[in-house]
Protein backbone atom coordinates (compact mmCIF):
# COMPACT_ATOMS: atom_id res chain seq x y z
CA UNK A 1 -28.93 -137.76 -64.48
CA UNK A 2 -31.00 -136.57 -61.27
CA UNK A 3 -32.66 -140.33 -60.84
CA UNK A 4 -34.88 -138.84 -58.40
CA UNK A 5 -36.69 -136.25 -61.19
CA UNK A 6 -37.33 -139.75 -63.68
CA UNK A 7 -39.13 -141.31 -60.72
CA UNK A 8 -41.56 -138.07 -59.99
CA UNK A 9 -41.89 -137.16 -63.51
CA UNK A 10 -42.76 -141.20 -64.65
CA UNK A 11 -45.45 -141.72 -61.80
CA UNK A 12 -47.26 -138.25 -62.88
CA UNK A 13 -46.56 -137.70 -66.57
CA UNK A 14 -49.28 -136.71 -68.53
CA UNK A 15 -50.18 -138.09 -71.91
CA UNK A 16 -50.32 -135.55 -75.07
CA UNK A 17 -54.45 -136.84 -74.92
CA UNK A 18 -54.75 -135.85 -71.12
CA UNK A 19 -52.65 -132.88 -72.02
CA UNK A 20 -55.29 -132.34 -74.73
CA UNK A 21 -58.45 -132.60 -72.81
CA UNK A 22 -56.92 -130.19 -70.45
CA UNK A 23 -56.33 -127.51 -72.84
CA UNK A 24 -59.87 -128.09 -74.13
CA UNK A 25 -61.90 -127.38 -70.96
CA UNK A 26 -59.88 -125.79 -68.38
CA UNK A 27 -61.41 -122.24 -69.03
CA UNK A 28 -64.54 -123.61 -67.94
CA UNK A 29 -63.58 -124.64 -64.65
CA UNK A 30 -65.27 -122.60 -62.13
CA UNK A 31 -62.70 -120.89 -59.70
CA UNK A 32 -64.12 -122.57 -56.95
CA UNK A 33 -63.95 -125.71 -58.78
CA UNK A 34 -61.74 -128.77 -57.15
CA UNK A 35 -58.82 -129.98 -59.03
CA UNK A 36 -59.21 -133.87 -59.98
CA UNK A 37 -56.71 -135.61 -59.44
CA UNK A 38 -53.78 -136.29 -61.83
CA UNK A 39 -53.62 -139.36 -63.53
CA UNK A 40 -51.40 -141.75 -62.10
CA UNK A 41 -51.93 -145.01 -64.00
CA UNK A 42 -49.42 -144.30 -66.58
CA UNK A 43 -46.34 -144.72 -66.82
CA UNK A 44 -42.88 -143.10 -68.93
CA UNK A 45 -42.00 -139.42 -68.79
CA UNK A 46 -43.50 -136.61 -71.02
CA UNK A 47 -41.53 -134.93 -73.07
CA UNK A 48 -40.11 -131.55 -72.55
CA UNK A 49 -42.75 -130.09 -75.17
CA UNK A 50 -45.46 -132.06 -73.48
CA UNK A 51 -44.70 -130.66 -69.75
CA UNK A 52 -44.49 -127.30 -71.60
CA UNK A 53 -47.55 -126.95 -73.48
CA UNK A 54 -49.71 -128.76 -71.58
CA UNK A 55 -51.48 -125.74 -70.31
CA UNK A 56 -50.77 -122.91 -72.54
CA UNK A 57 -53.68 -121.75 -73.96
CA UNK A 58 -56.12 -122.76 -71.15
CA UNK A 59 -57.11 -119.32 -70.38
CA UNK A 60 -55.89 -117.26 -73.01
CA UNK A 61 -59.58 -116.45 -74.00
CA UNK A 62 -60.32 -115.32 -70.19
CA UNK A 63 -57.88 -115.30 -67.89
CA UNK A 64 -55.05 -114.18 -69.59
CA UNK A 65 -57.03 -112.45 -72.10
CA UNK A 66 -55.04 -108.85 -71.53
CA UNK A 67 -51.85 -110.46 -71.44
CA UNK A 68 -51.48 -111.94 -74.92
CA UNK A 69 -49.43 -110.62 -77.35
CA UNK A 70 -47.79 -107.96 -75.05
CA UNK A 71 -44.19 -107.88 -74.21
CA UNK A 72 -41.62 -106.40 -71.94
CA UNK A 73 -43.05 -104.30 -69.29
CA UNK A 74 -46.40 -104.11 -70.78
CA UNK A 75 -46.19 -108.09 -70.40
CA UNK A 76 -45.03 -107.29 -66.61
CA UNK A 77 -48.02 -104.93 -65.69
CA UNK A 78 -50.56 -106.68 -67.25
CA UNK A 79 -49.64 -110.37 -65.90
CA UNK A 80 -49.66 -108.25 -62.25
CA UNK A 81 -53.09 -107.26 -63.03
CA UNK A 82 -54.37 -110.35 -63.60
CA UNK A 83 -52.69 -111.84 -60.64
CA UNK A 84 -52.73 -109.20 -58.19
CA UNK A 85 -57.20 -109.13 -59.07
CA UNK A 86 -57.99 -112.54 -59.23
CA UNK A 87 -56.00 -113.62 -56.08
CA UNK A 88 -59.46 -113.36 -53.88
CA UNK A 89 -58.45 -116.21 -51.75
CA UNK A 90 -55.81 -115.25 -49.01
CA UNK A 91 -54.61 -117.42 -46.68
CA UNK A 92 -53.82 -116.66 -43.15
CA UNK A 93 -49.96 -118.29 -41.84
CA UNK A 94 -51.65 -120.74 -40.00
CA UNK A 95 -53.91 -121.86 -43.11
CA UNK A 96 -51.05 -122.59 -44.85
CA UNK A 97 -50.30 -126.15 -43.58
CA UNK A 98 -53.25 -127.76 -44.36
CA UNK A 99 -53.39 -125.85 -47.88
CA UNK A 100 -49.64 -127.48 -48.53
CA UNK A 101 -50.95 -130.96 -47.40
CA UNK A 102 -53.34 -130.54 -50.32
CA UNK A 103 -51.01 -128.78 -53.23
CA UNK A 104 -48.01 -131.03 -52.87
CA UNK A 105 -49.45 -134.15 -51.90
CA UNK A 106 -47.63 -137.17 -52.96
CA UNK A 107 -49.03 -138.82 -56.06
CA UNK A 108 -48.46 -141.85 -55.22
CA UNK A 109 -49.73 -141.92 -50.98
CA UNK A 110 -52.34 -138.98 -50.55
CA UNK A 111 -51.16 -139.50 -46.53
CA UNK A 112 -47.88 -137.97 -47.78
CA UNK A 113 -46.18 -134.44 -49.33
CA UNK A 114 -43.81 -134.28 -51.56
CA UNK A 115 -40.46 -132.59 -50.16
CA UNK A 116 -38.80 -129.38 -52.15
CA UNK A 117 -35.00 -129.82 -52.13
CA UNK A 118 -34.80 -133.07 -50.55
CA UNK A 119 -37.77 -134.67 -53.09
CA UNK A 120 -38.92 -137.08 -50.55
CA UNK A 121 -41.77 -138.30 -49.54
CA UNK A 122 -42.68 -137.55 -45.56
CA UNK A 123 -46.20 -138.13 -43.72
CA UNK A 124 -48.57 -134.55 -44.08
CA UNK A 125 -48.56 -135.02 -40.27
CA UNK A 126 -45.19 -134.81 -39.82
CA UNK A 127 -45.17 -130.83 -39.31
CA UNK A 128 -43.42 -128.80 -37.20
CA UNK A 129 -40.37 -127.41 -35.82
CA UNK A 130 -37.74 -130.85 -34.78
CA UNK A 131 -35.58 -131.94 -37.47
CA UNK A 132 -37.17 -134.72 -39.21
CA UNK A 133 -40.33 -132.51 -39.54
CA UNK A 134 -41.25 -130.77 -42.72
CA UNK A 135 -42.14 -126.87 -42.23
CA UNK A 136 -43.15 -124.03 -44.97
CA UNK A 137 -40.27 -122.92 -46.71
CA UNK A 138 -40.76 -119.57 -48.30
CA UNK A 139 -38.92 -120.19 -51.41
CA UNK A 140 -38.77 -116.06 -51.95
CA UNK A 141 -36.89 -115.68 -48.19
CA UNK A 142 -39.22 -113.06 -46.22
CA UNK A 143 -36.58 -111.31 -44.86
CA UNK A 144 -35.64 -110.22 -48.54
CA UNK A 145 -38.35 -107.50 -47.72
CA UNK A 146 -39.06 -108.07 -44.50
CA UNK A 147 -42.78 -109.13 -45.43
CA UNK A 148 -42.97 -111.50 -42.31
CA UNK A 149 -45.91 -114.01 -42.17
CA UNK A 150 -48.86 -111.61 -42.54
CA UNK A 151 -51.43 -112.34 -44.67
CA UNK A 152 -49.55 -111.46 -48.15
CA UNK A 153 -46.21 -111.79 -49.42
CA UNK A 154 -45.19 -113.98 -45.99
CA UNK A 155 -48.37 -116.19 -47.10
CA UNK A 156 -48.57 -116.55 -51.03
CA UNK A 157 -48.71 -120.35 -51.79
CA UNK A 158 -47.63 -119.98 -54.98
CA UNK A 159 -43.61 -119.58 -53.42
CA UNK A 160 -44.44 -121.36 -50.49
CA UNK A 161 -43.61 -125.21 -49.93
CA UNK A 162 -43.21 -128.35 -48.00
CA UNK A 163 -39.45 -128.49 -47.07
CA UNK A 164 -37.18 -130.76 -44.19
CA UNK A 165 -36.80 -128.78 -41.15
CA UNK A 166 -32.73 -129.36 -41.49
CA UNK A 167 -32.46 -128.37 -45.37
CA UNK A 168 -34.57 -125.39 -45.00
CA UNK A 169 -32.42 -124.22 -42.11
CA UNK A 170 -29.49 -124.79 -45.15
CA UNK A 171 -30.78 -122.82 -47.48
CA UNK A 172 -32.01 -120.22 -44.97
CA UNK A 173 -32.42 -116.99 -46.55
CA UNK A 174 -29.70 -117.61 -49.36
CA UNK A 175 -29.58 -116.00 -52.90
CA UNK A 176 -30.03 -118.51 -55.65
CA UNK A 177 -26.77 -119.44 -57.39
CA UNK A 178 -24.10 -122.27 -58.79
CA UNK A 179 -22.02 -124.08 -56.54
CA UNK A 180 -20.57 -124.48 -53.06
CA UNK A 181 -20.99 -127.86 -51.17
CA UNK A 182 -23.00 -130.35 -51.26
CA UNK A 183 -26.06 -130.60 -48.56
CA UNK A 184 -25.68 -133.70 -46.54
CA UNK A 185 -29.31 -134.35 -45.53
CA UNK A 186 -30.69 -133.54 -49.29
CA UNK A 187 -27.78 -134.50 -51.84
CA UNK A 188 -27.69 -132.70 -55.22
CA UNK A 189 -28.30 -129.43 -53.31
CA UNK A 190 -25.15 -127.44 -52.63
CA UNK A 191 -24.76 -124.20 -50.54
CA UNK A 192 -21.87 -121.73 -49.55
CA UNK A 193 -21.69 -118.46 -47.65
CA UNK A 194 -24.33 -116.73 -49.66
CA UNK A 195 -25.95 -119.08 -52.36
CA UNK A 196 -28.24 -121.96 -52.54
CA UNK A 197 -28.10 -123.84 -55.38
CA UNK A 198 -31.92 -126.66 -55.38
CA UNK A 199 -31.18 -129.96 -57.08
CA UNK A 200 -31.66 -130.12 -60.96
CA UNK A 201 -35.72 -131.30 -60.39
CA UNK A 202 -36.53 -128.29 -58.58
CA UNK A 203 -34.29 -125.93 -60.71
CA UNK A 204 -37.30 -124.68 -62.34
CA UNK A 205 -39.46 -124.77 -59.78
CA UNK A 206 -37.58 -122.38 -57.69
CA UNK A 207 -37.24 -120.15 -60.96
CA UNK A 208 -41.01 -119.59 -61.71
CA UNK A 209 -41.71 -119.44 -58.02
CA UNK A 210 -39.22 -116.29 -57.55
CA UNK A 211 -40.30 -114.89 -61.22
CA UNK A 212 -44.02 -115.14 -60.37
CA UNK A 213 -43.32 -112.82 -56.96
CA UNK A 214 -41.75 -110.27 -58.64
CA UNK A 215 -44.38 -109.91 -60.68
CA UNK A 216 -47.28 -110.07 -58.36
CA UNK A 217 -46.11 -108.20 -55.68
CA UNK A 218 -45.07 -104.71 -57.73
CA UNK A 219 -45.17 -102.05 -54.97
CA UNK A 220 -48.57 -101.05 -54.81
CA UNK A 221 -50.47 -102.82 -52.20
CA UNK A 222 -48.47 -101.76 -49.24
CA UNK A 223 -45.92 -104.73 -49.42
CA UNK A 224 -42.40 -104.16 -51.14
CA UNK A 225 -41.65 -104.19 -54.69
CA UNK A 226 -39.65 -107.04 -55.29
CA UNK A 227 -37.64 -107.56 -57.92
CA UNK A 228 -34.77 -110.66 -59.03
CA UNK A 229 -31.43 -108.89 -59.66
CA UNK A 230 -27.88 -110.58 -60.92
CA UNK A 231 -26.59 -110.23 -57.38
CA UNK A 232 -25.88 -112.28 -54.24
CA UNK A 233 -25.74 -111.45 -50.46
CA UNK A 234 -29.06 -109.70 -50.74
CA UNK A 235 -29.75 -109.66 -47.27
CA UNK A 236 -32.85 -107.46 -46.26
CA UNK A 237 -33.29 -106.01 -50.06
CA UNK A 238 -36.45 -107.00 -51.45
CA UNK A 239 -34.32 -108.59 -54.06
CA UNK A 240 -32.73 -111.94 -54.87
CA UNK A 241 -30.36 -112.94 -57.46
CA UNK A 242 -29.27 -114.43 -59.75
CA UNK A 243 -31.91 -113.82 -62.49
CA UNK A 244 -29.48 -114.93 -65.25
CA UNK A 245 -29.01 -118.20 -63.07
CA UNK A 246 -32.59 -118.97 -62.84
CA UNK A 247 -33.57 -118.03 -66.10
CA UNK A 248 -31.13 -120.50 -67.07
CA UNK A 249 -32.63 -123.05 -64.81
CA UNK A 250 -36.41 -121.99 -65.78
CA UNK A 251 -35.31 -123.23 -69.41
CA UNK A 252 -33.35 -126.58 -68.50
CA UNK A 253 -36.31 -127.75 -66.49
CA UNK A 254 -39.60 -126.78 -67.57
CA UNK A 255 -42.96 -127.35 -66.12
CA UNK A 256 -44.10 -130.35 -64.95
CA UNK A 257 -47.26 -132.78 -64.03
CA UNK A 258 -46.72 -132.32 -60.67
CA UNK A 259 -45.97 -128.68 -61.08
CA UNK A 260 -48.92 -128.15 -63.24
CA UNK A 261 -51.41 -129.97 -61.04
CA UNK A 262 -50.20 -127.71 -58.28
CA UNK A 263 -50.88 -124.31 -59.89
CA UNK A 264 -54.35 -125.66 -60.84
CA UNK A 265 -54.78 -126.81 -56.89
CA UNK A 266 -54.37 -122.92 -56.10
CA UNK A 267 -56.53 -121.72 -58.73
CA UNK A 268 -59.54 -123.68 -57.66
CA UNK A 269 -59.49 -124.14 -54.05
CA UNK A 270 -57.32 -121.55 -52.35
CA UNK A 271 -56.16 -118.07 -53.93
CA UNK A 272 -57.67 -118.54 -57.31
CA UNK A 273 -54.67 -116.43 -59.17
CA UNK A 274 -52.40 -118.73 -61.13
CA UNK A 275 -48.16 -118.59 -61.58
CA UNK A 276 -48.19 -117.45 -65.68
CA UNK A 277 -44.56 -118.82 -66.22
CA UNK A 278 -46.09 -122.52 -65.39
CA UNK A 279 -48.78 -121.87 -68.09
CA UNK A 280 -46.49 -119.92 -70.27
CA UNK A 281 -42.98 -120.17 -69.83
CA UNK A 282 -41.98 -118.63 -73.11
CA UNK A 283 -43.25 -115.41 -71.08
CA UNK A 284 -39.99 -115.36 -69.17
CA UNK A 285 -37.63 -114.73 -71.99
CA UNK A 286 -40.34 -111.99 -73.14
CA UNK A 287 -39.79 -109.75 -69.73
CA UNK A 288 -36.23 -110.79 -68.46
């Protein structure tokens, strides 16, 4: 058991009532609306149903109003749509360290982020370029497309995250896959030649943040069409593989609090577009 996930998920579980309350009023949340916080007073992991279903529903009478009850590539376009519209808040490179300060703050110390890979906690200020620094990790690598750091693709918070200098130079601009050794500075993440394979906490993670690029960046606004394929050693494609891996780790870790709170941190204060397979992850299995 990843001892590391019980911690995060314990100190920011939800309760089915909070769960509830969200469901109840979210789609009246302005978009320019600031998240409240998530509440930390309780303690004891949600349930995998909980962390699921916490948020489906929200917006199914607005925001995804277009999207429900479609499938397969009608699913696809339509979630793009929505996505690709509403994202009226676009960051410039340099706009997105203060935005990560605020979407993956620690829980627990608001001075603090919270770490993909590694999943620890390191000082906001602490950003940079030496290796005990944190710097943006774009989870979709840019050079799969060659989308750079312009406003866009190289800028989309959604697949963008706090990371250690030193692991995110291990993962570099790896495929997704199973295996290979284990990363020294960030153990339970292993790498080889041409794969990167997160720890089991950020399994999912990484899966909805590659799923949710492929479908909001489709070709059609002057950026590449990316798309997840079953392959690895990529390179400059605008693919990345392997979709059956990550669809297996998008089921074996679903959504969390901290995951949740994060999508509704971009909604309100910074792009105001929203990852669907967070909200809906049962929409994965309906297009892949």
């Amino acid at each position: 058991m990843d001892n590391t996930r019980v911690t995060r998920r314990g100190r920011i579980a939800l309760t089915v009532a909070a769960g509830t309350v969200l469901v109840a009023v979210a789609a009246q949340i302005p978009a320019t609306a600031t998240a409240g916080p998530a509440d930390h007073t309780r303690s004891g992991a949600t349930t995998v149903a909980q962390r699921s279903s916490v948020s489906v529903g929200a917006y199914d009478d607005s925001y995804y109003e277009d999207a429900v009850g479609k499938t397969g590539q009608a699913l696809k376009e339509s979630l793009h749509r929505i996505i690709s519209s509403t994202q009226t808040g676009k960051l410039a490179y340099d706009q997105v360290w203060d935005a990560l300060k605020d979407t993956d703050e620690d829980p627990e110390n608001s001075a603090n982020v919270m770490l993909l890979y590694s999943g620890s906690s390191r000082s906001e200020n602490s950003n940079g370029g030496d290796p005990d620094d944190w710097n943006r990790e774009h989870v979709w690598a840019k050079s799969h497309g060659d989308f750079g750091t312009a406003t866009g693709p190289g800028t989309d918070i959604h697949h963008l995250r706090p990371a250690d200098v030193t692991v995110n130079s291990a993962r570099g601009n790896k495929d997704f896959d199973k295996g290979g050794w284990e990363v020294g500075e960030a153990p339970g993440n292993y790498t080889d030649d041409d794969s990167f394979e997160p720890r089991d906490a950020d399994k999912g993670d990484v899966a909805r943040m590659i799923l949710y690029m492929a479908v909001r960046y489709d070709g059609d606004d002057g950026f590449p069409d990316l798309e997840p394929n079953d392959s690895v050693g990529n390179s400059s494609r605008p693919r990345i593989g392997r979709i059956s891996v990550l669809e297996q780790w998008h089921r074996e870790d679903p959504p969390d609090a901290f995951e949740q709170r994060r999508n509704q941190v971009i909604f309100d204060k910074y792009q105001h577009n929203r990852n669907p397979f967070i909200d809906h992850p049962v929409w994965v299995d309906e297009i892949w």
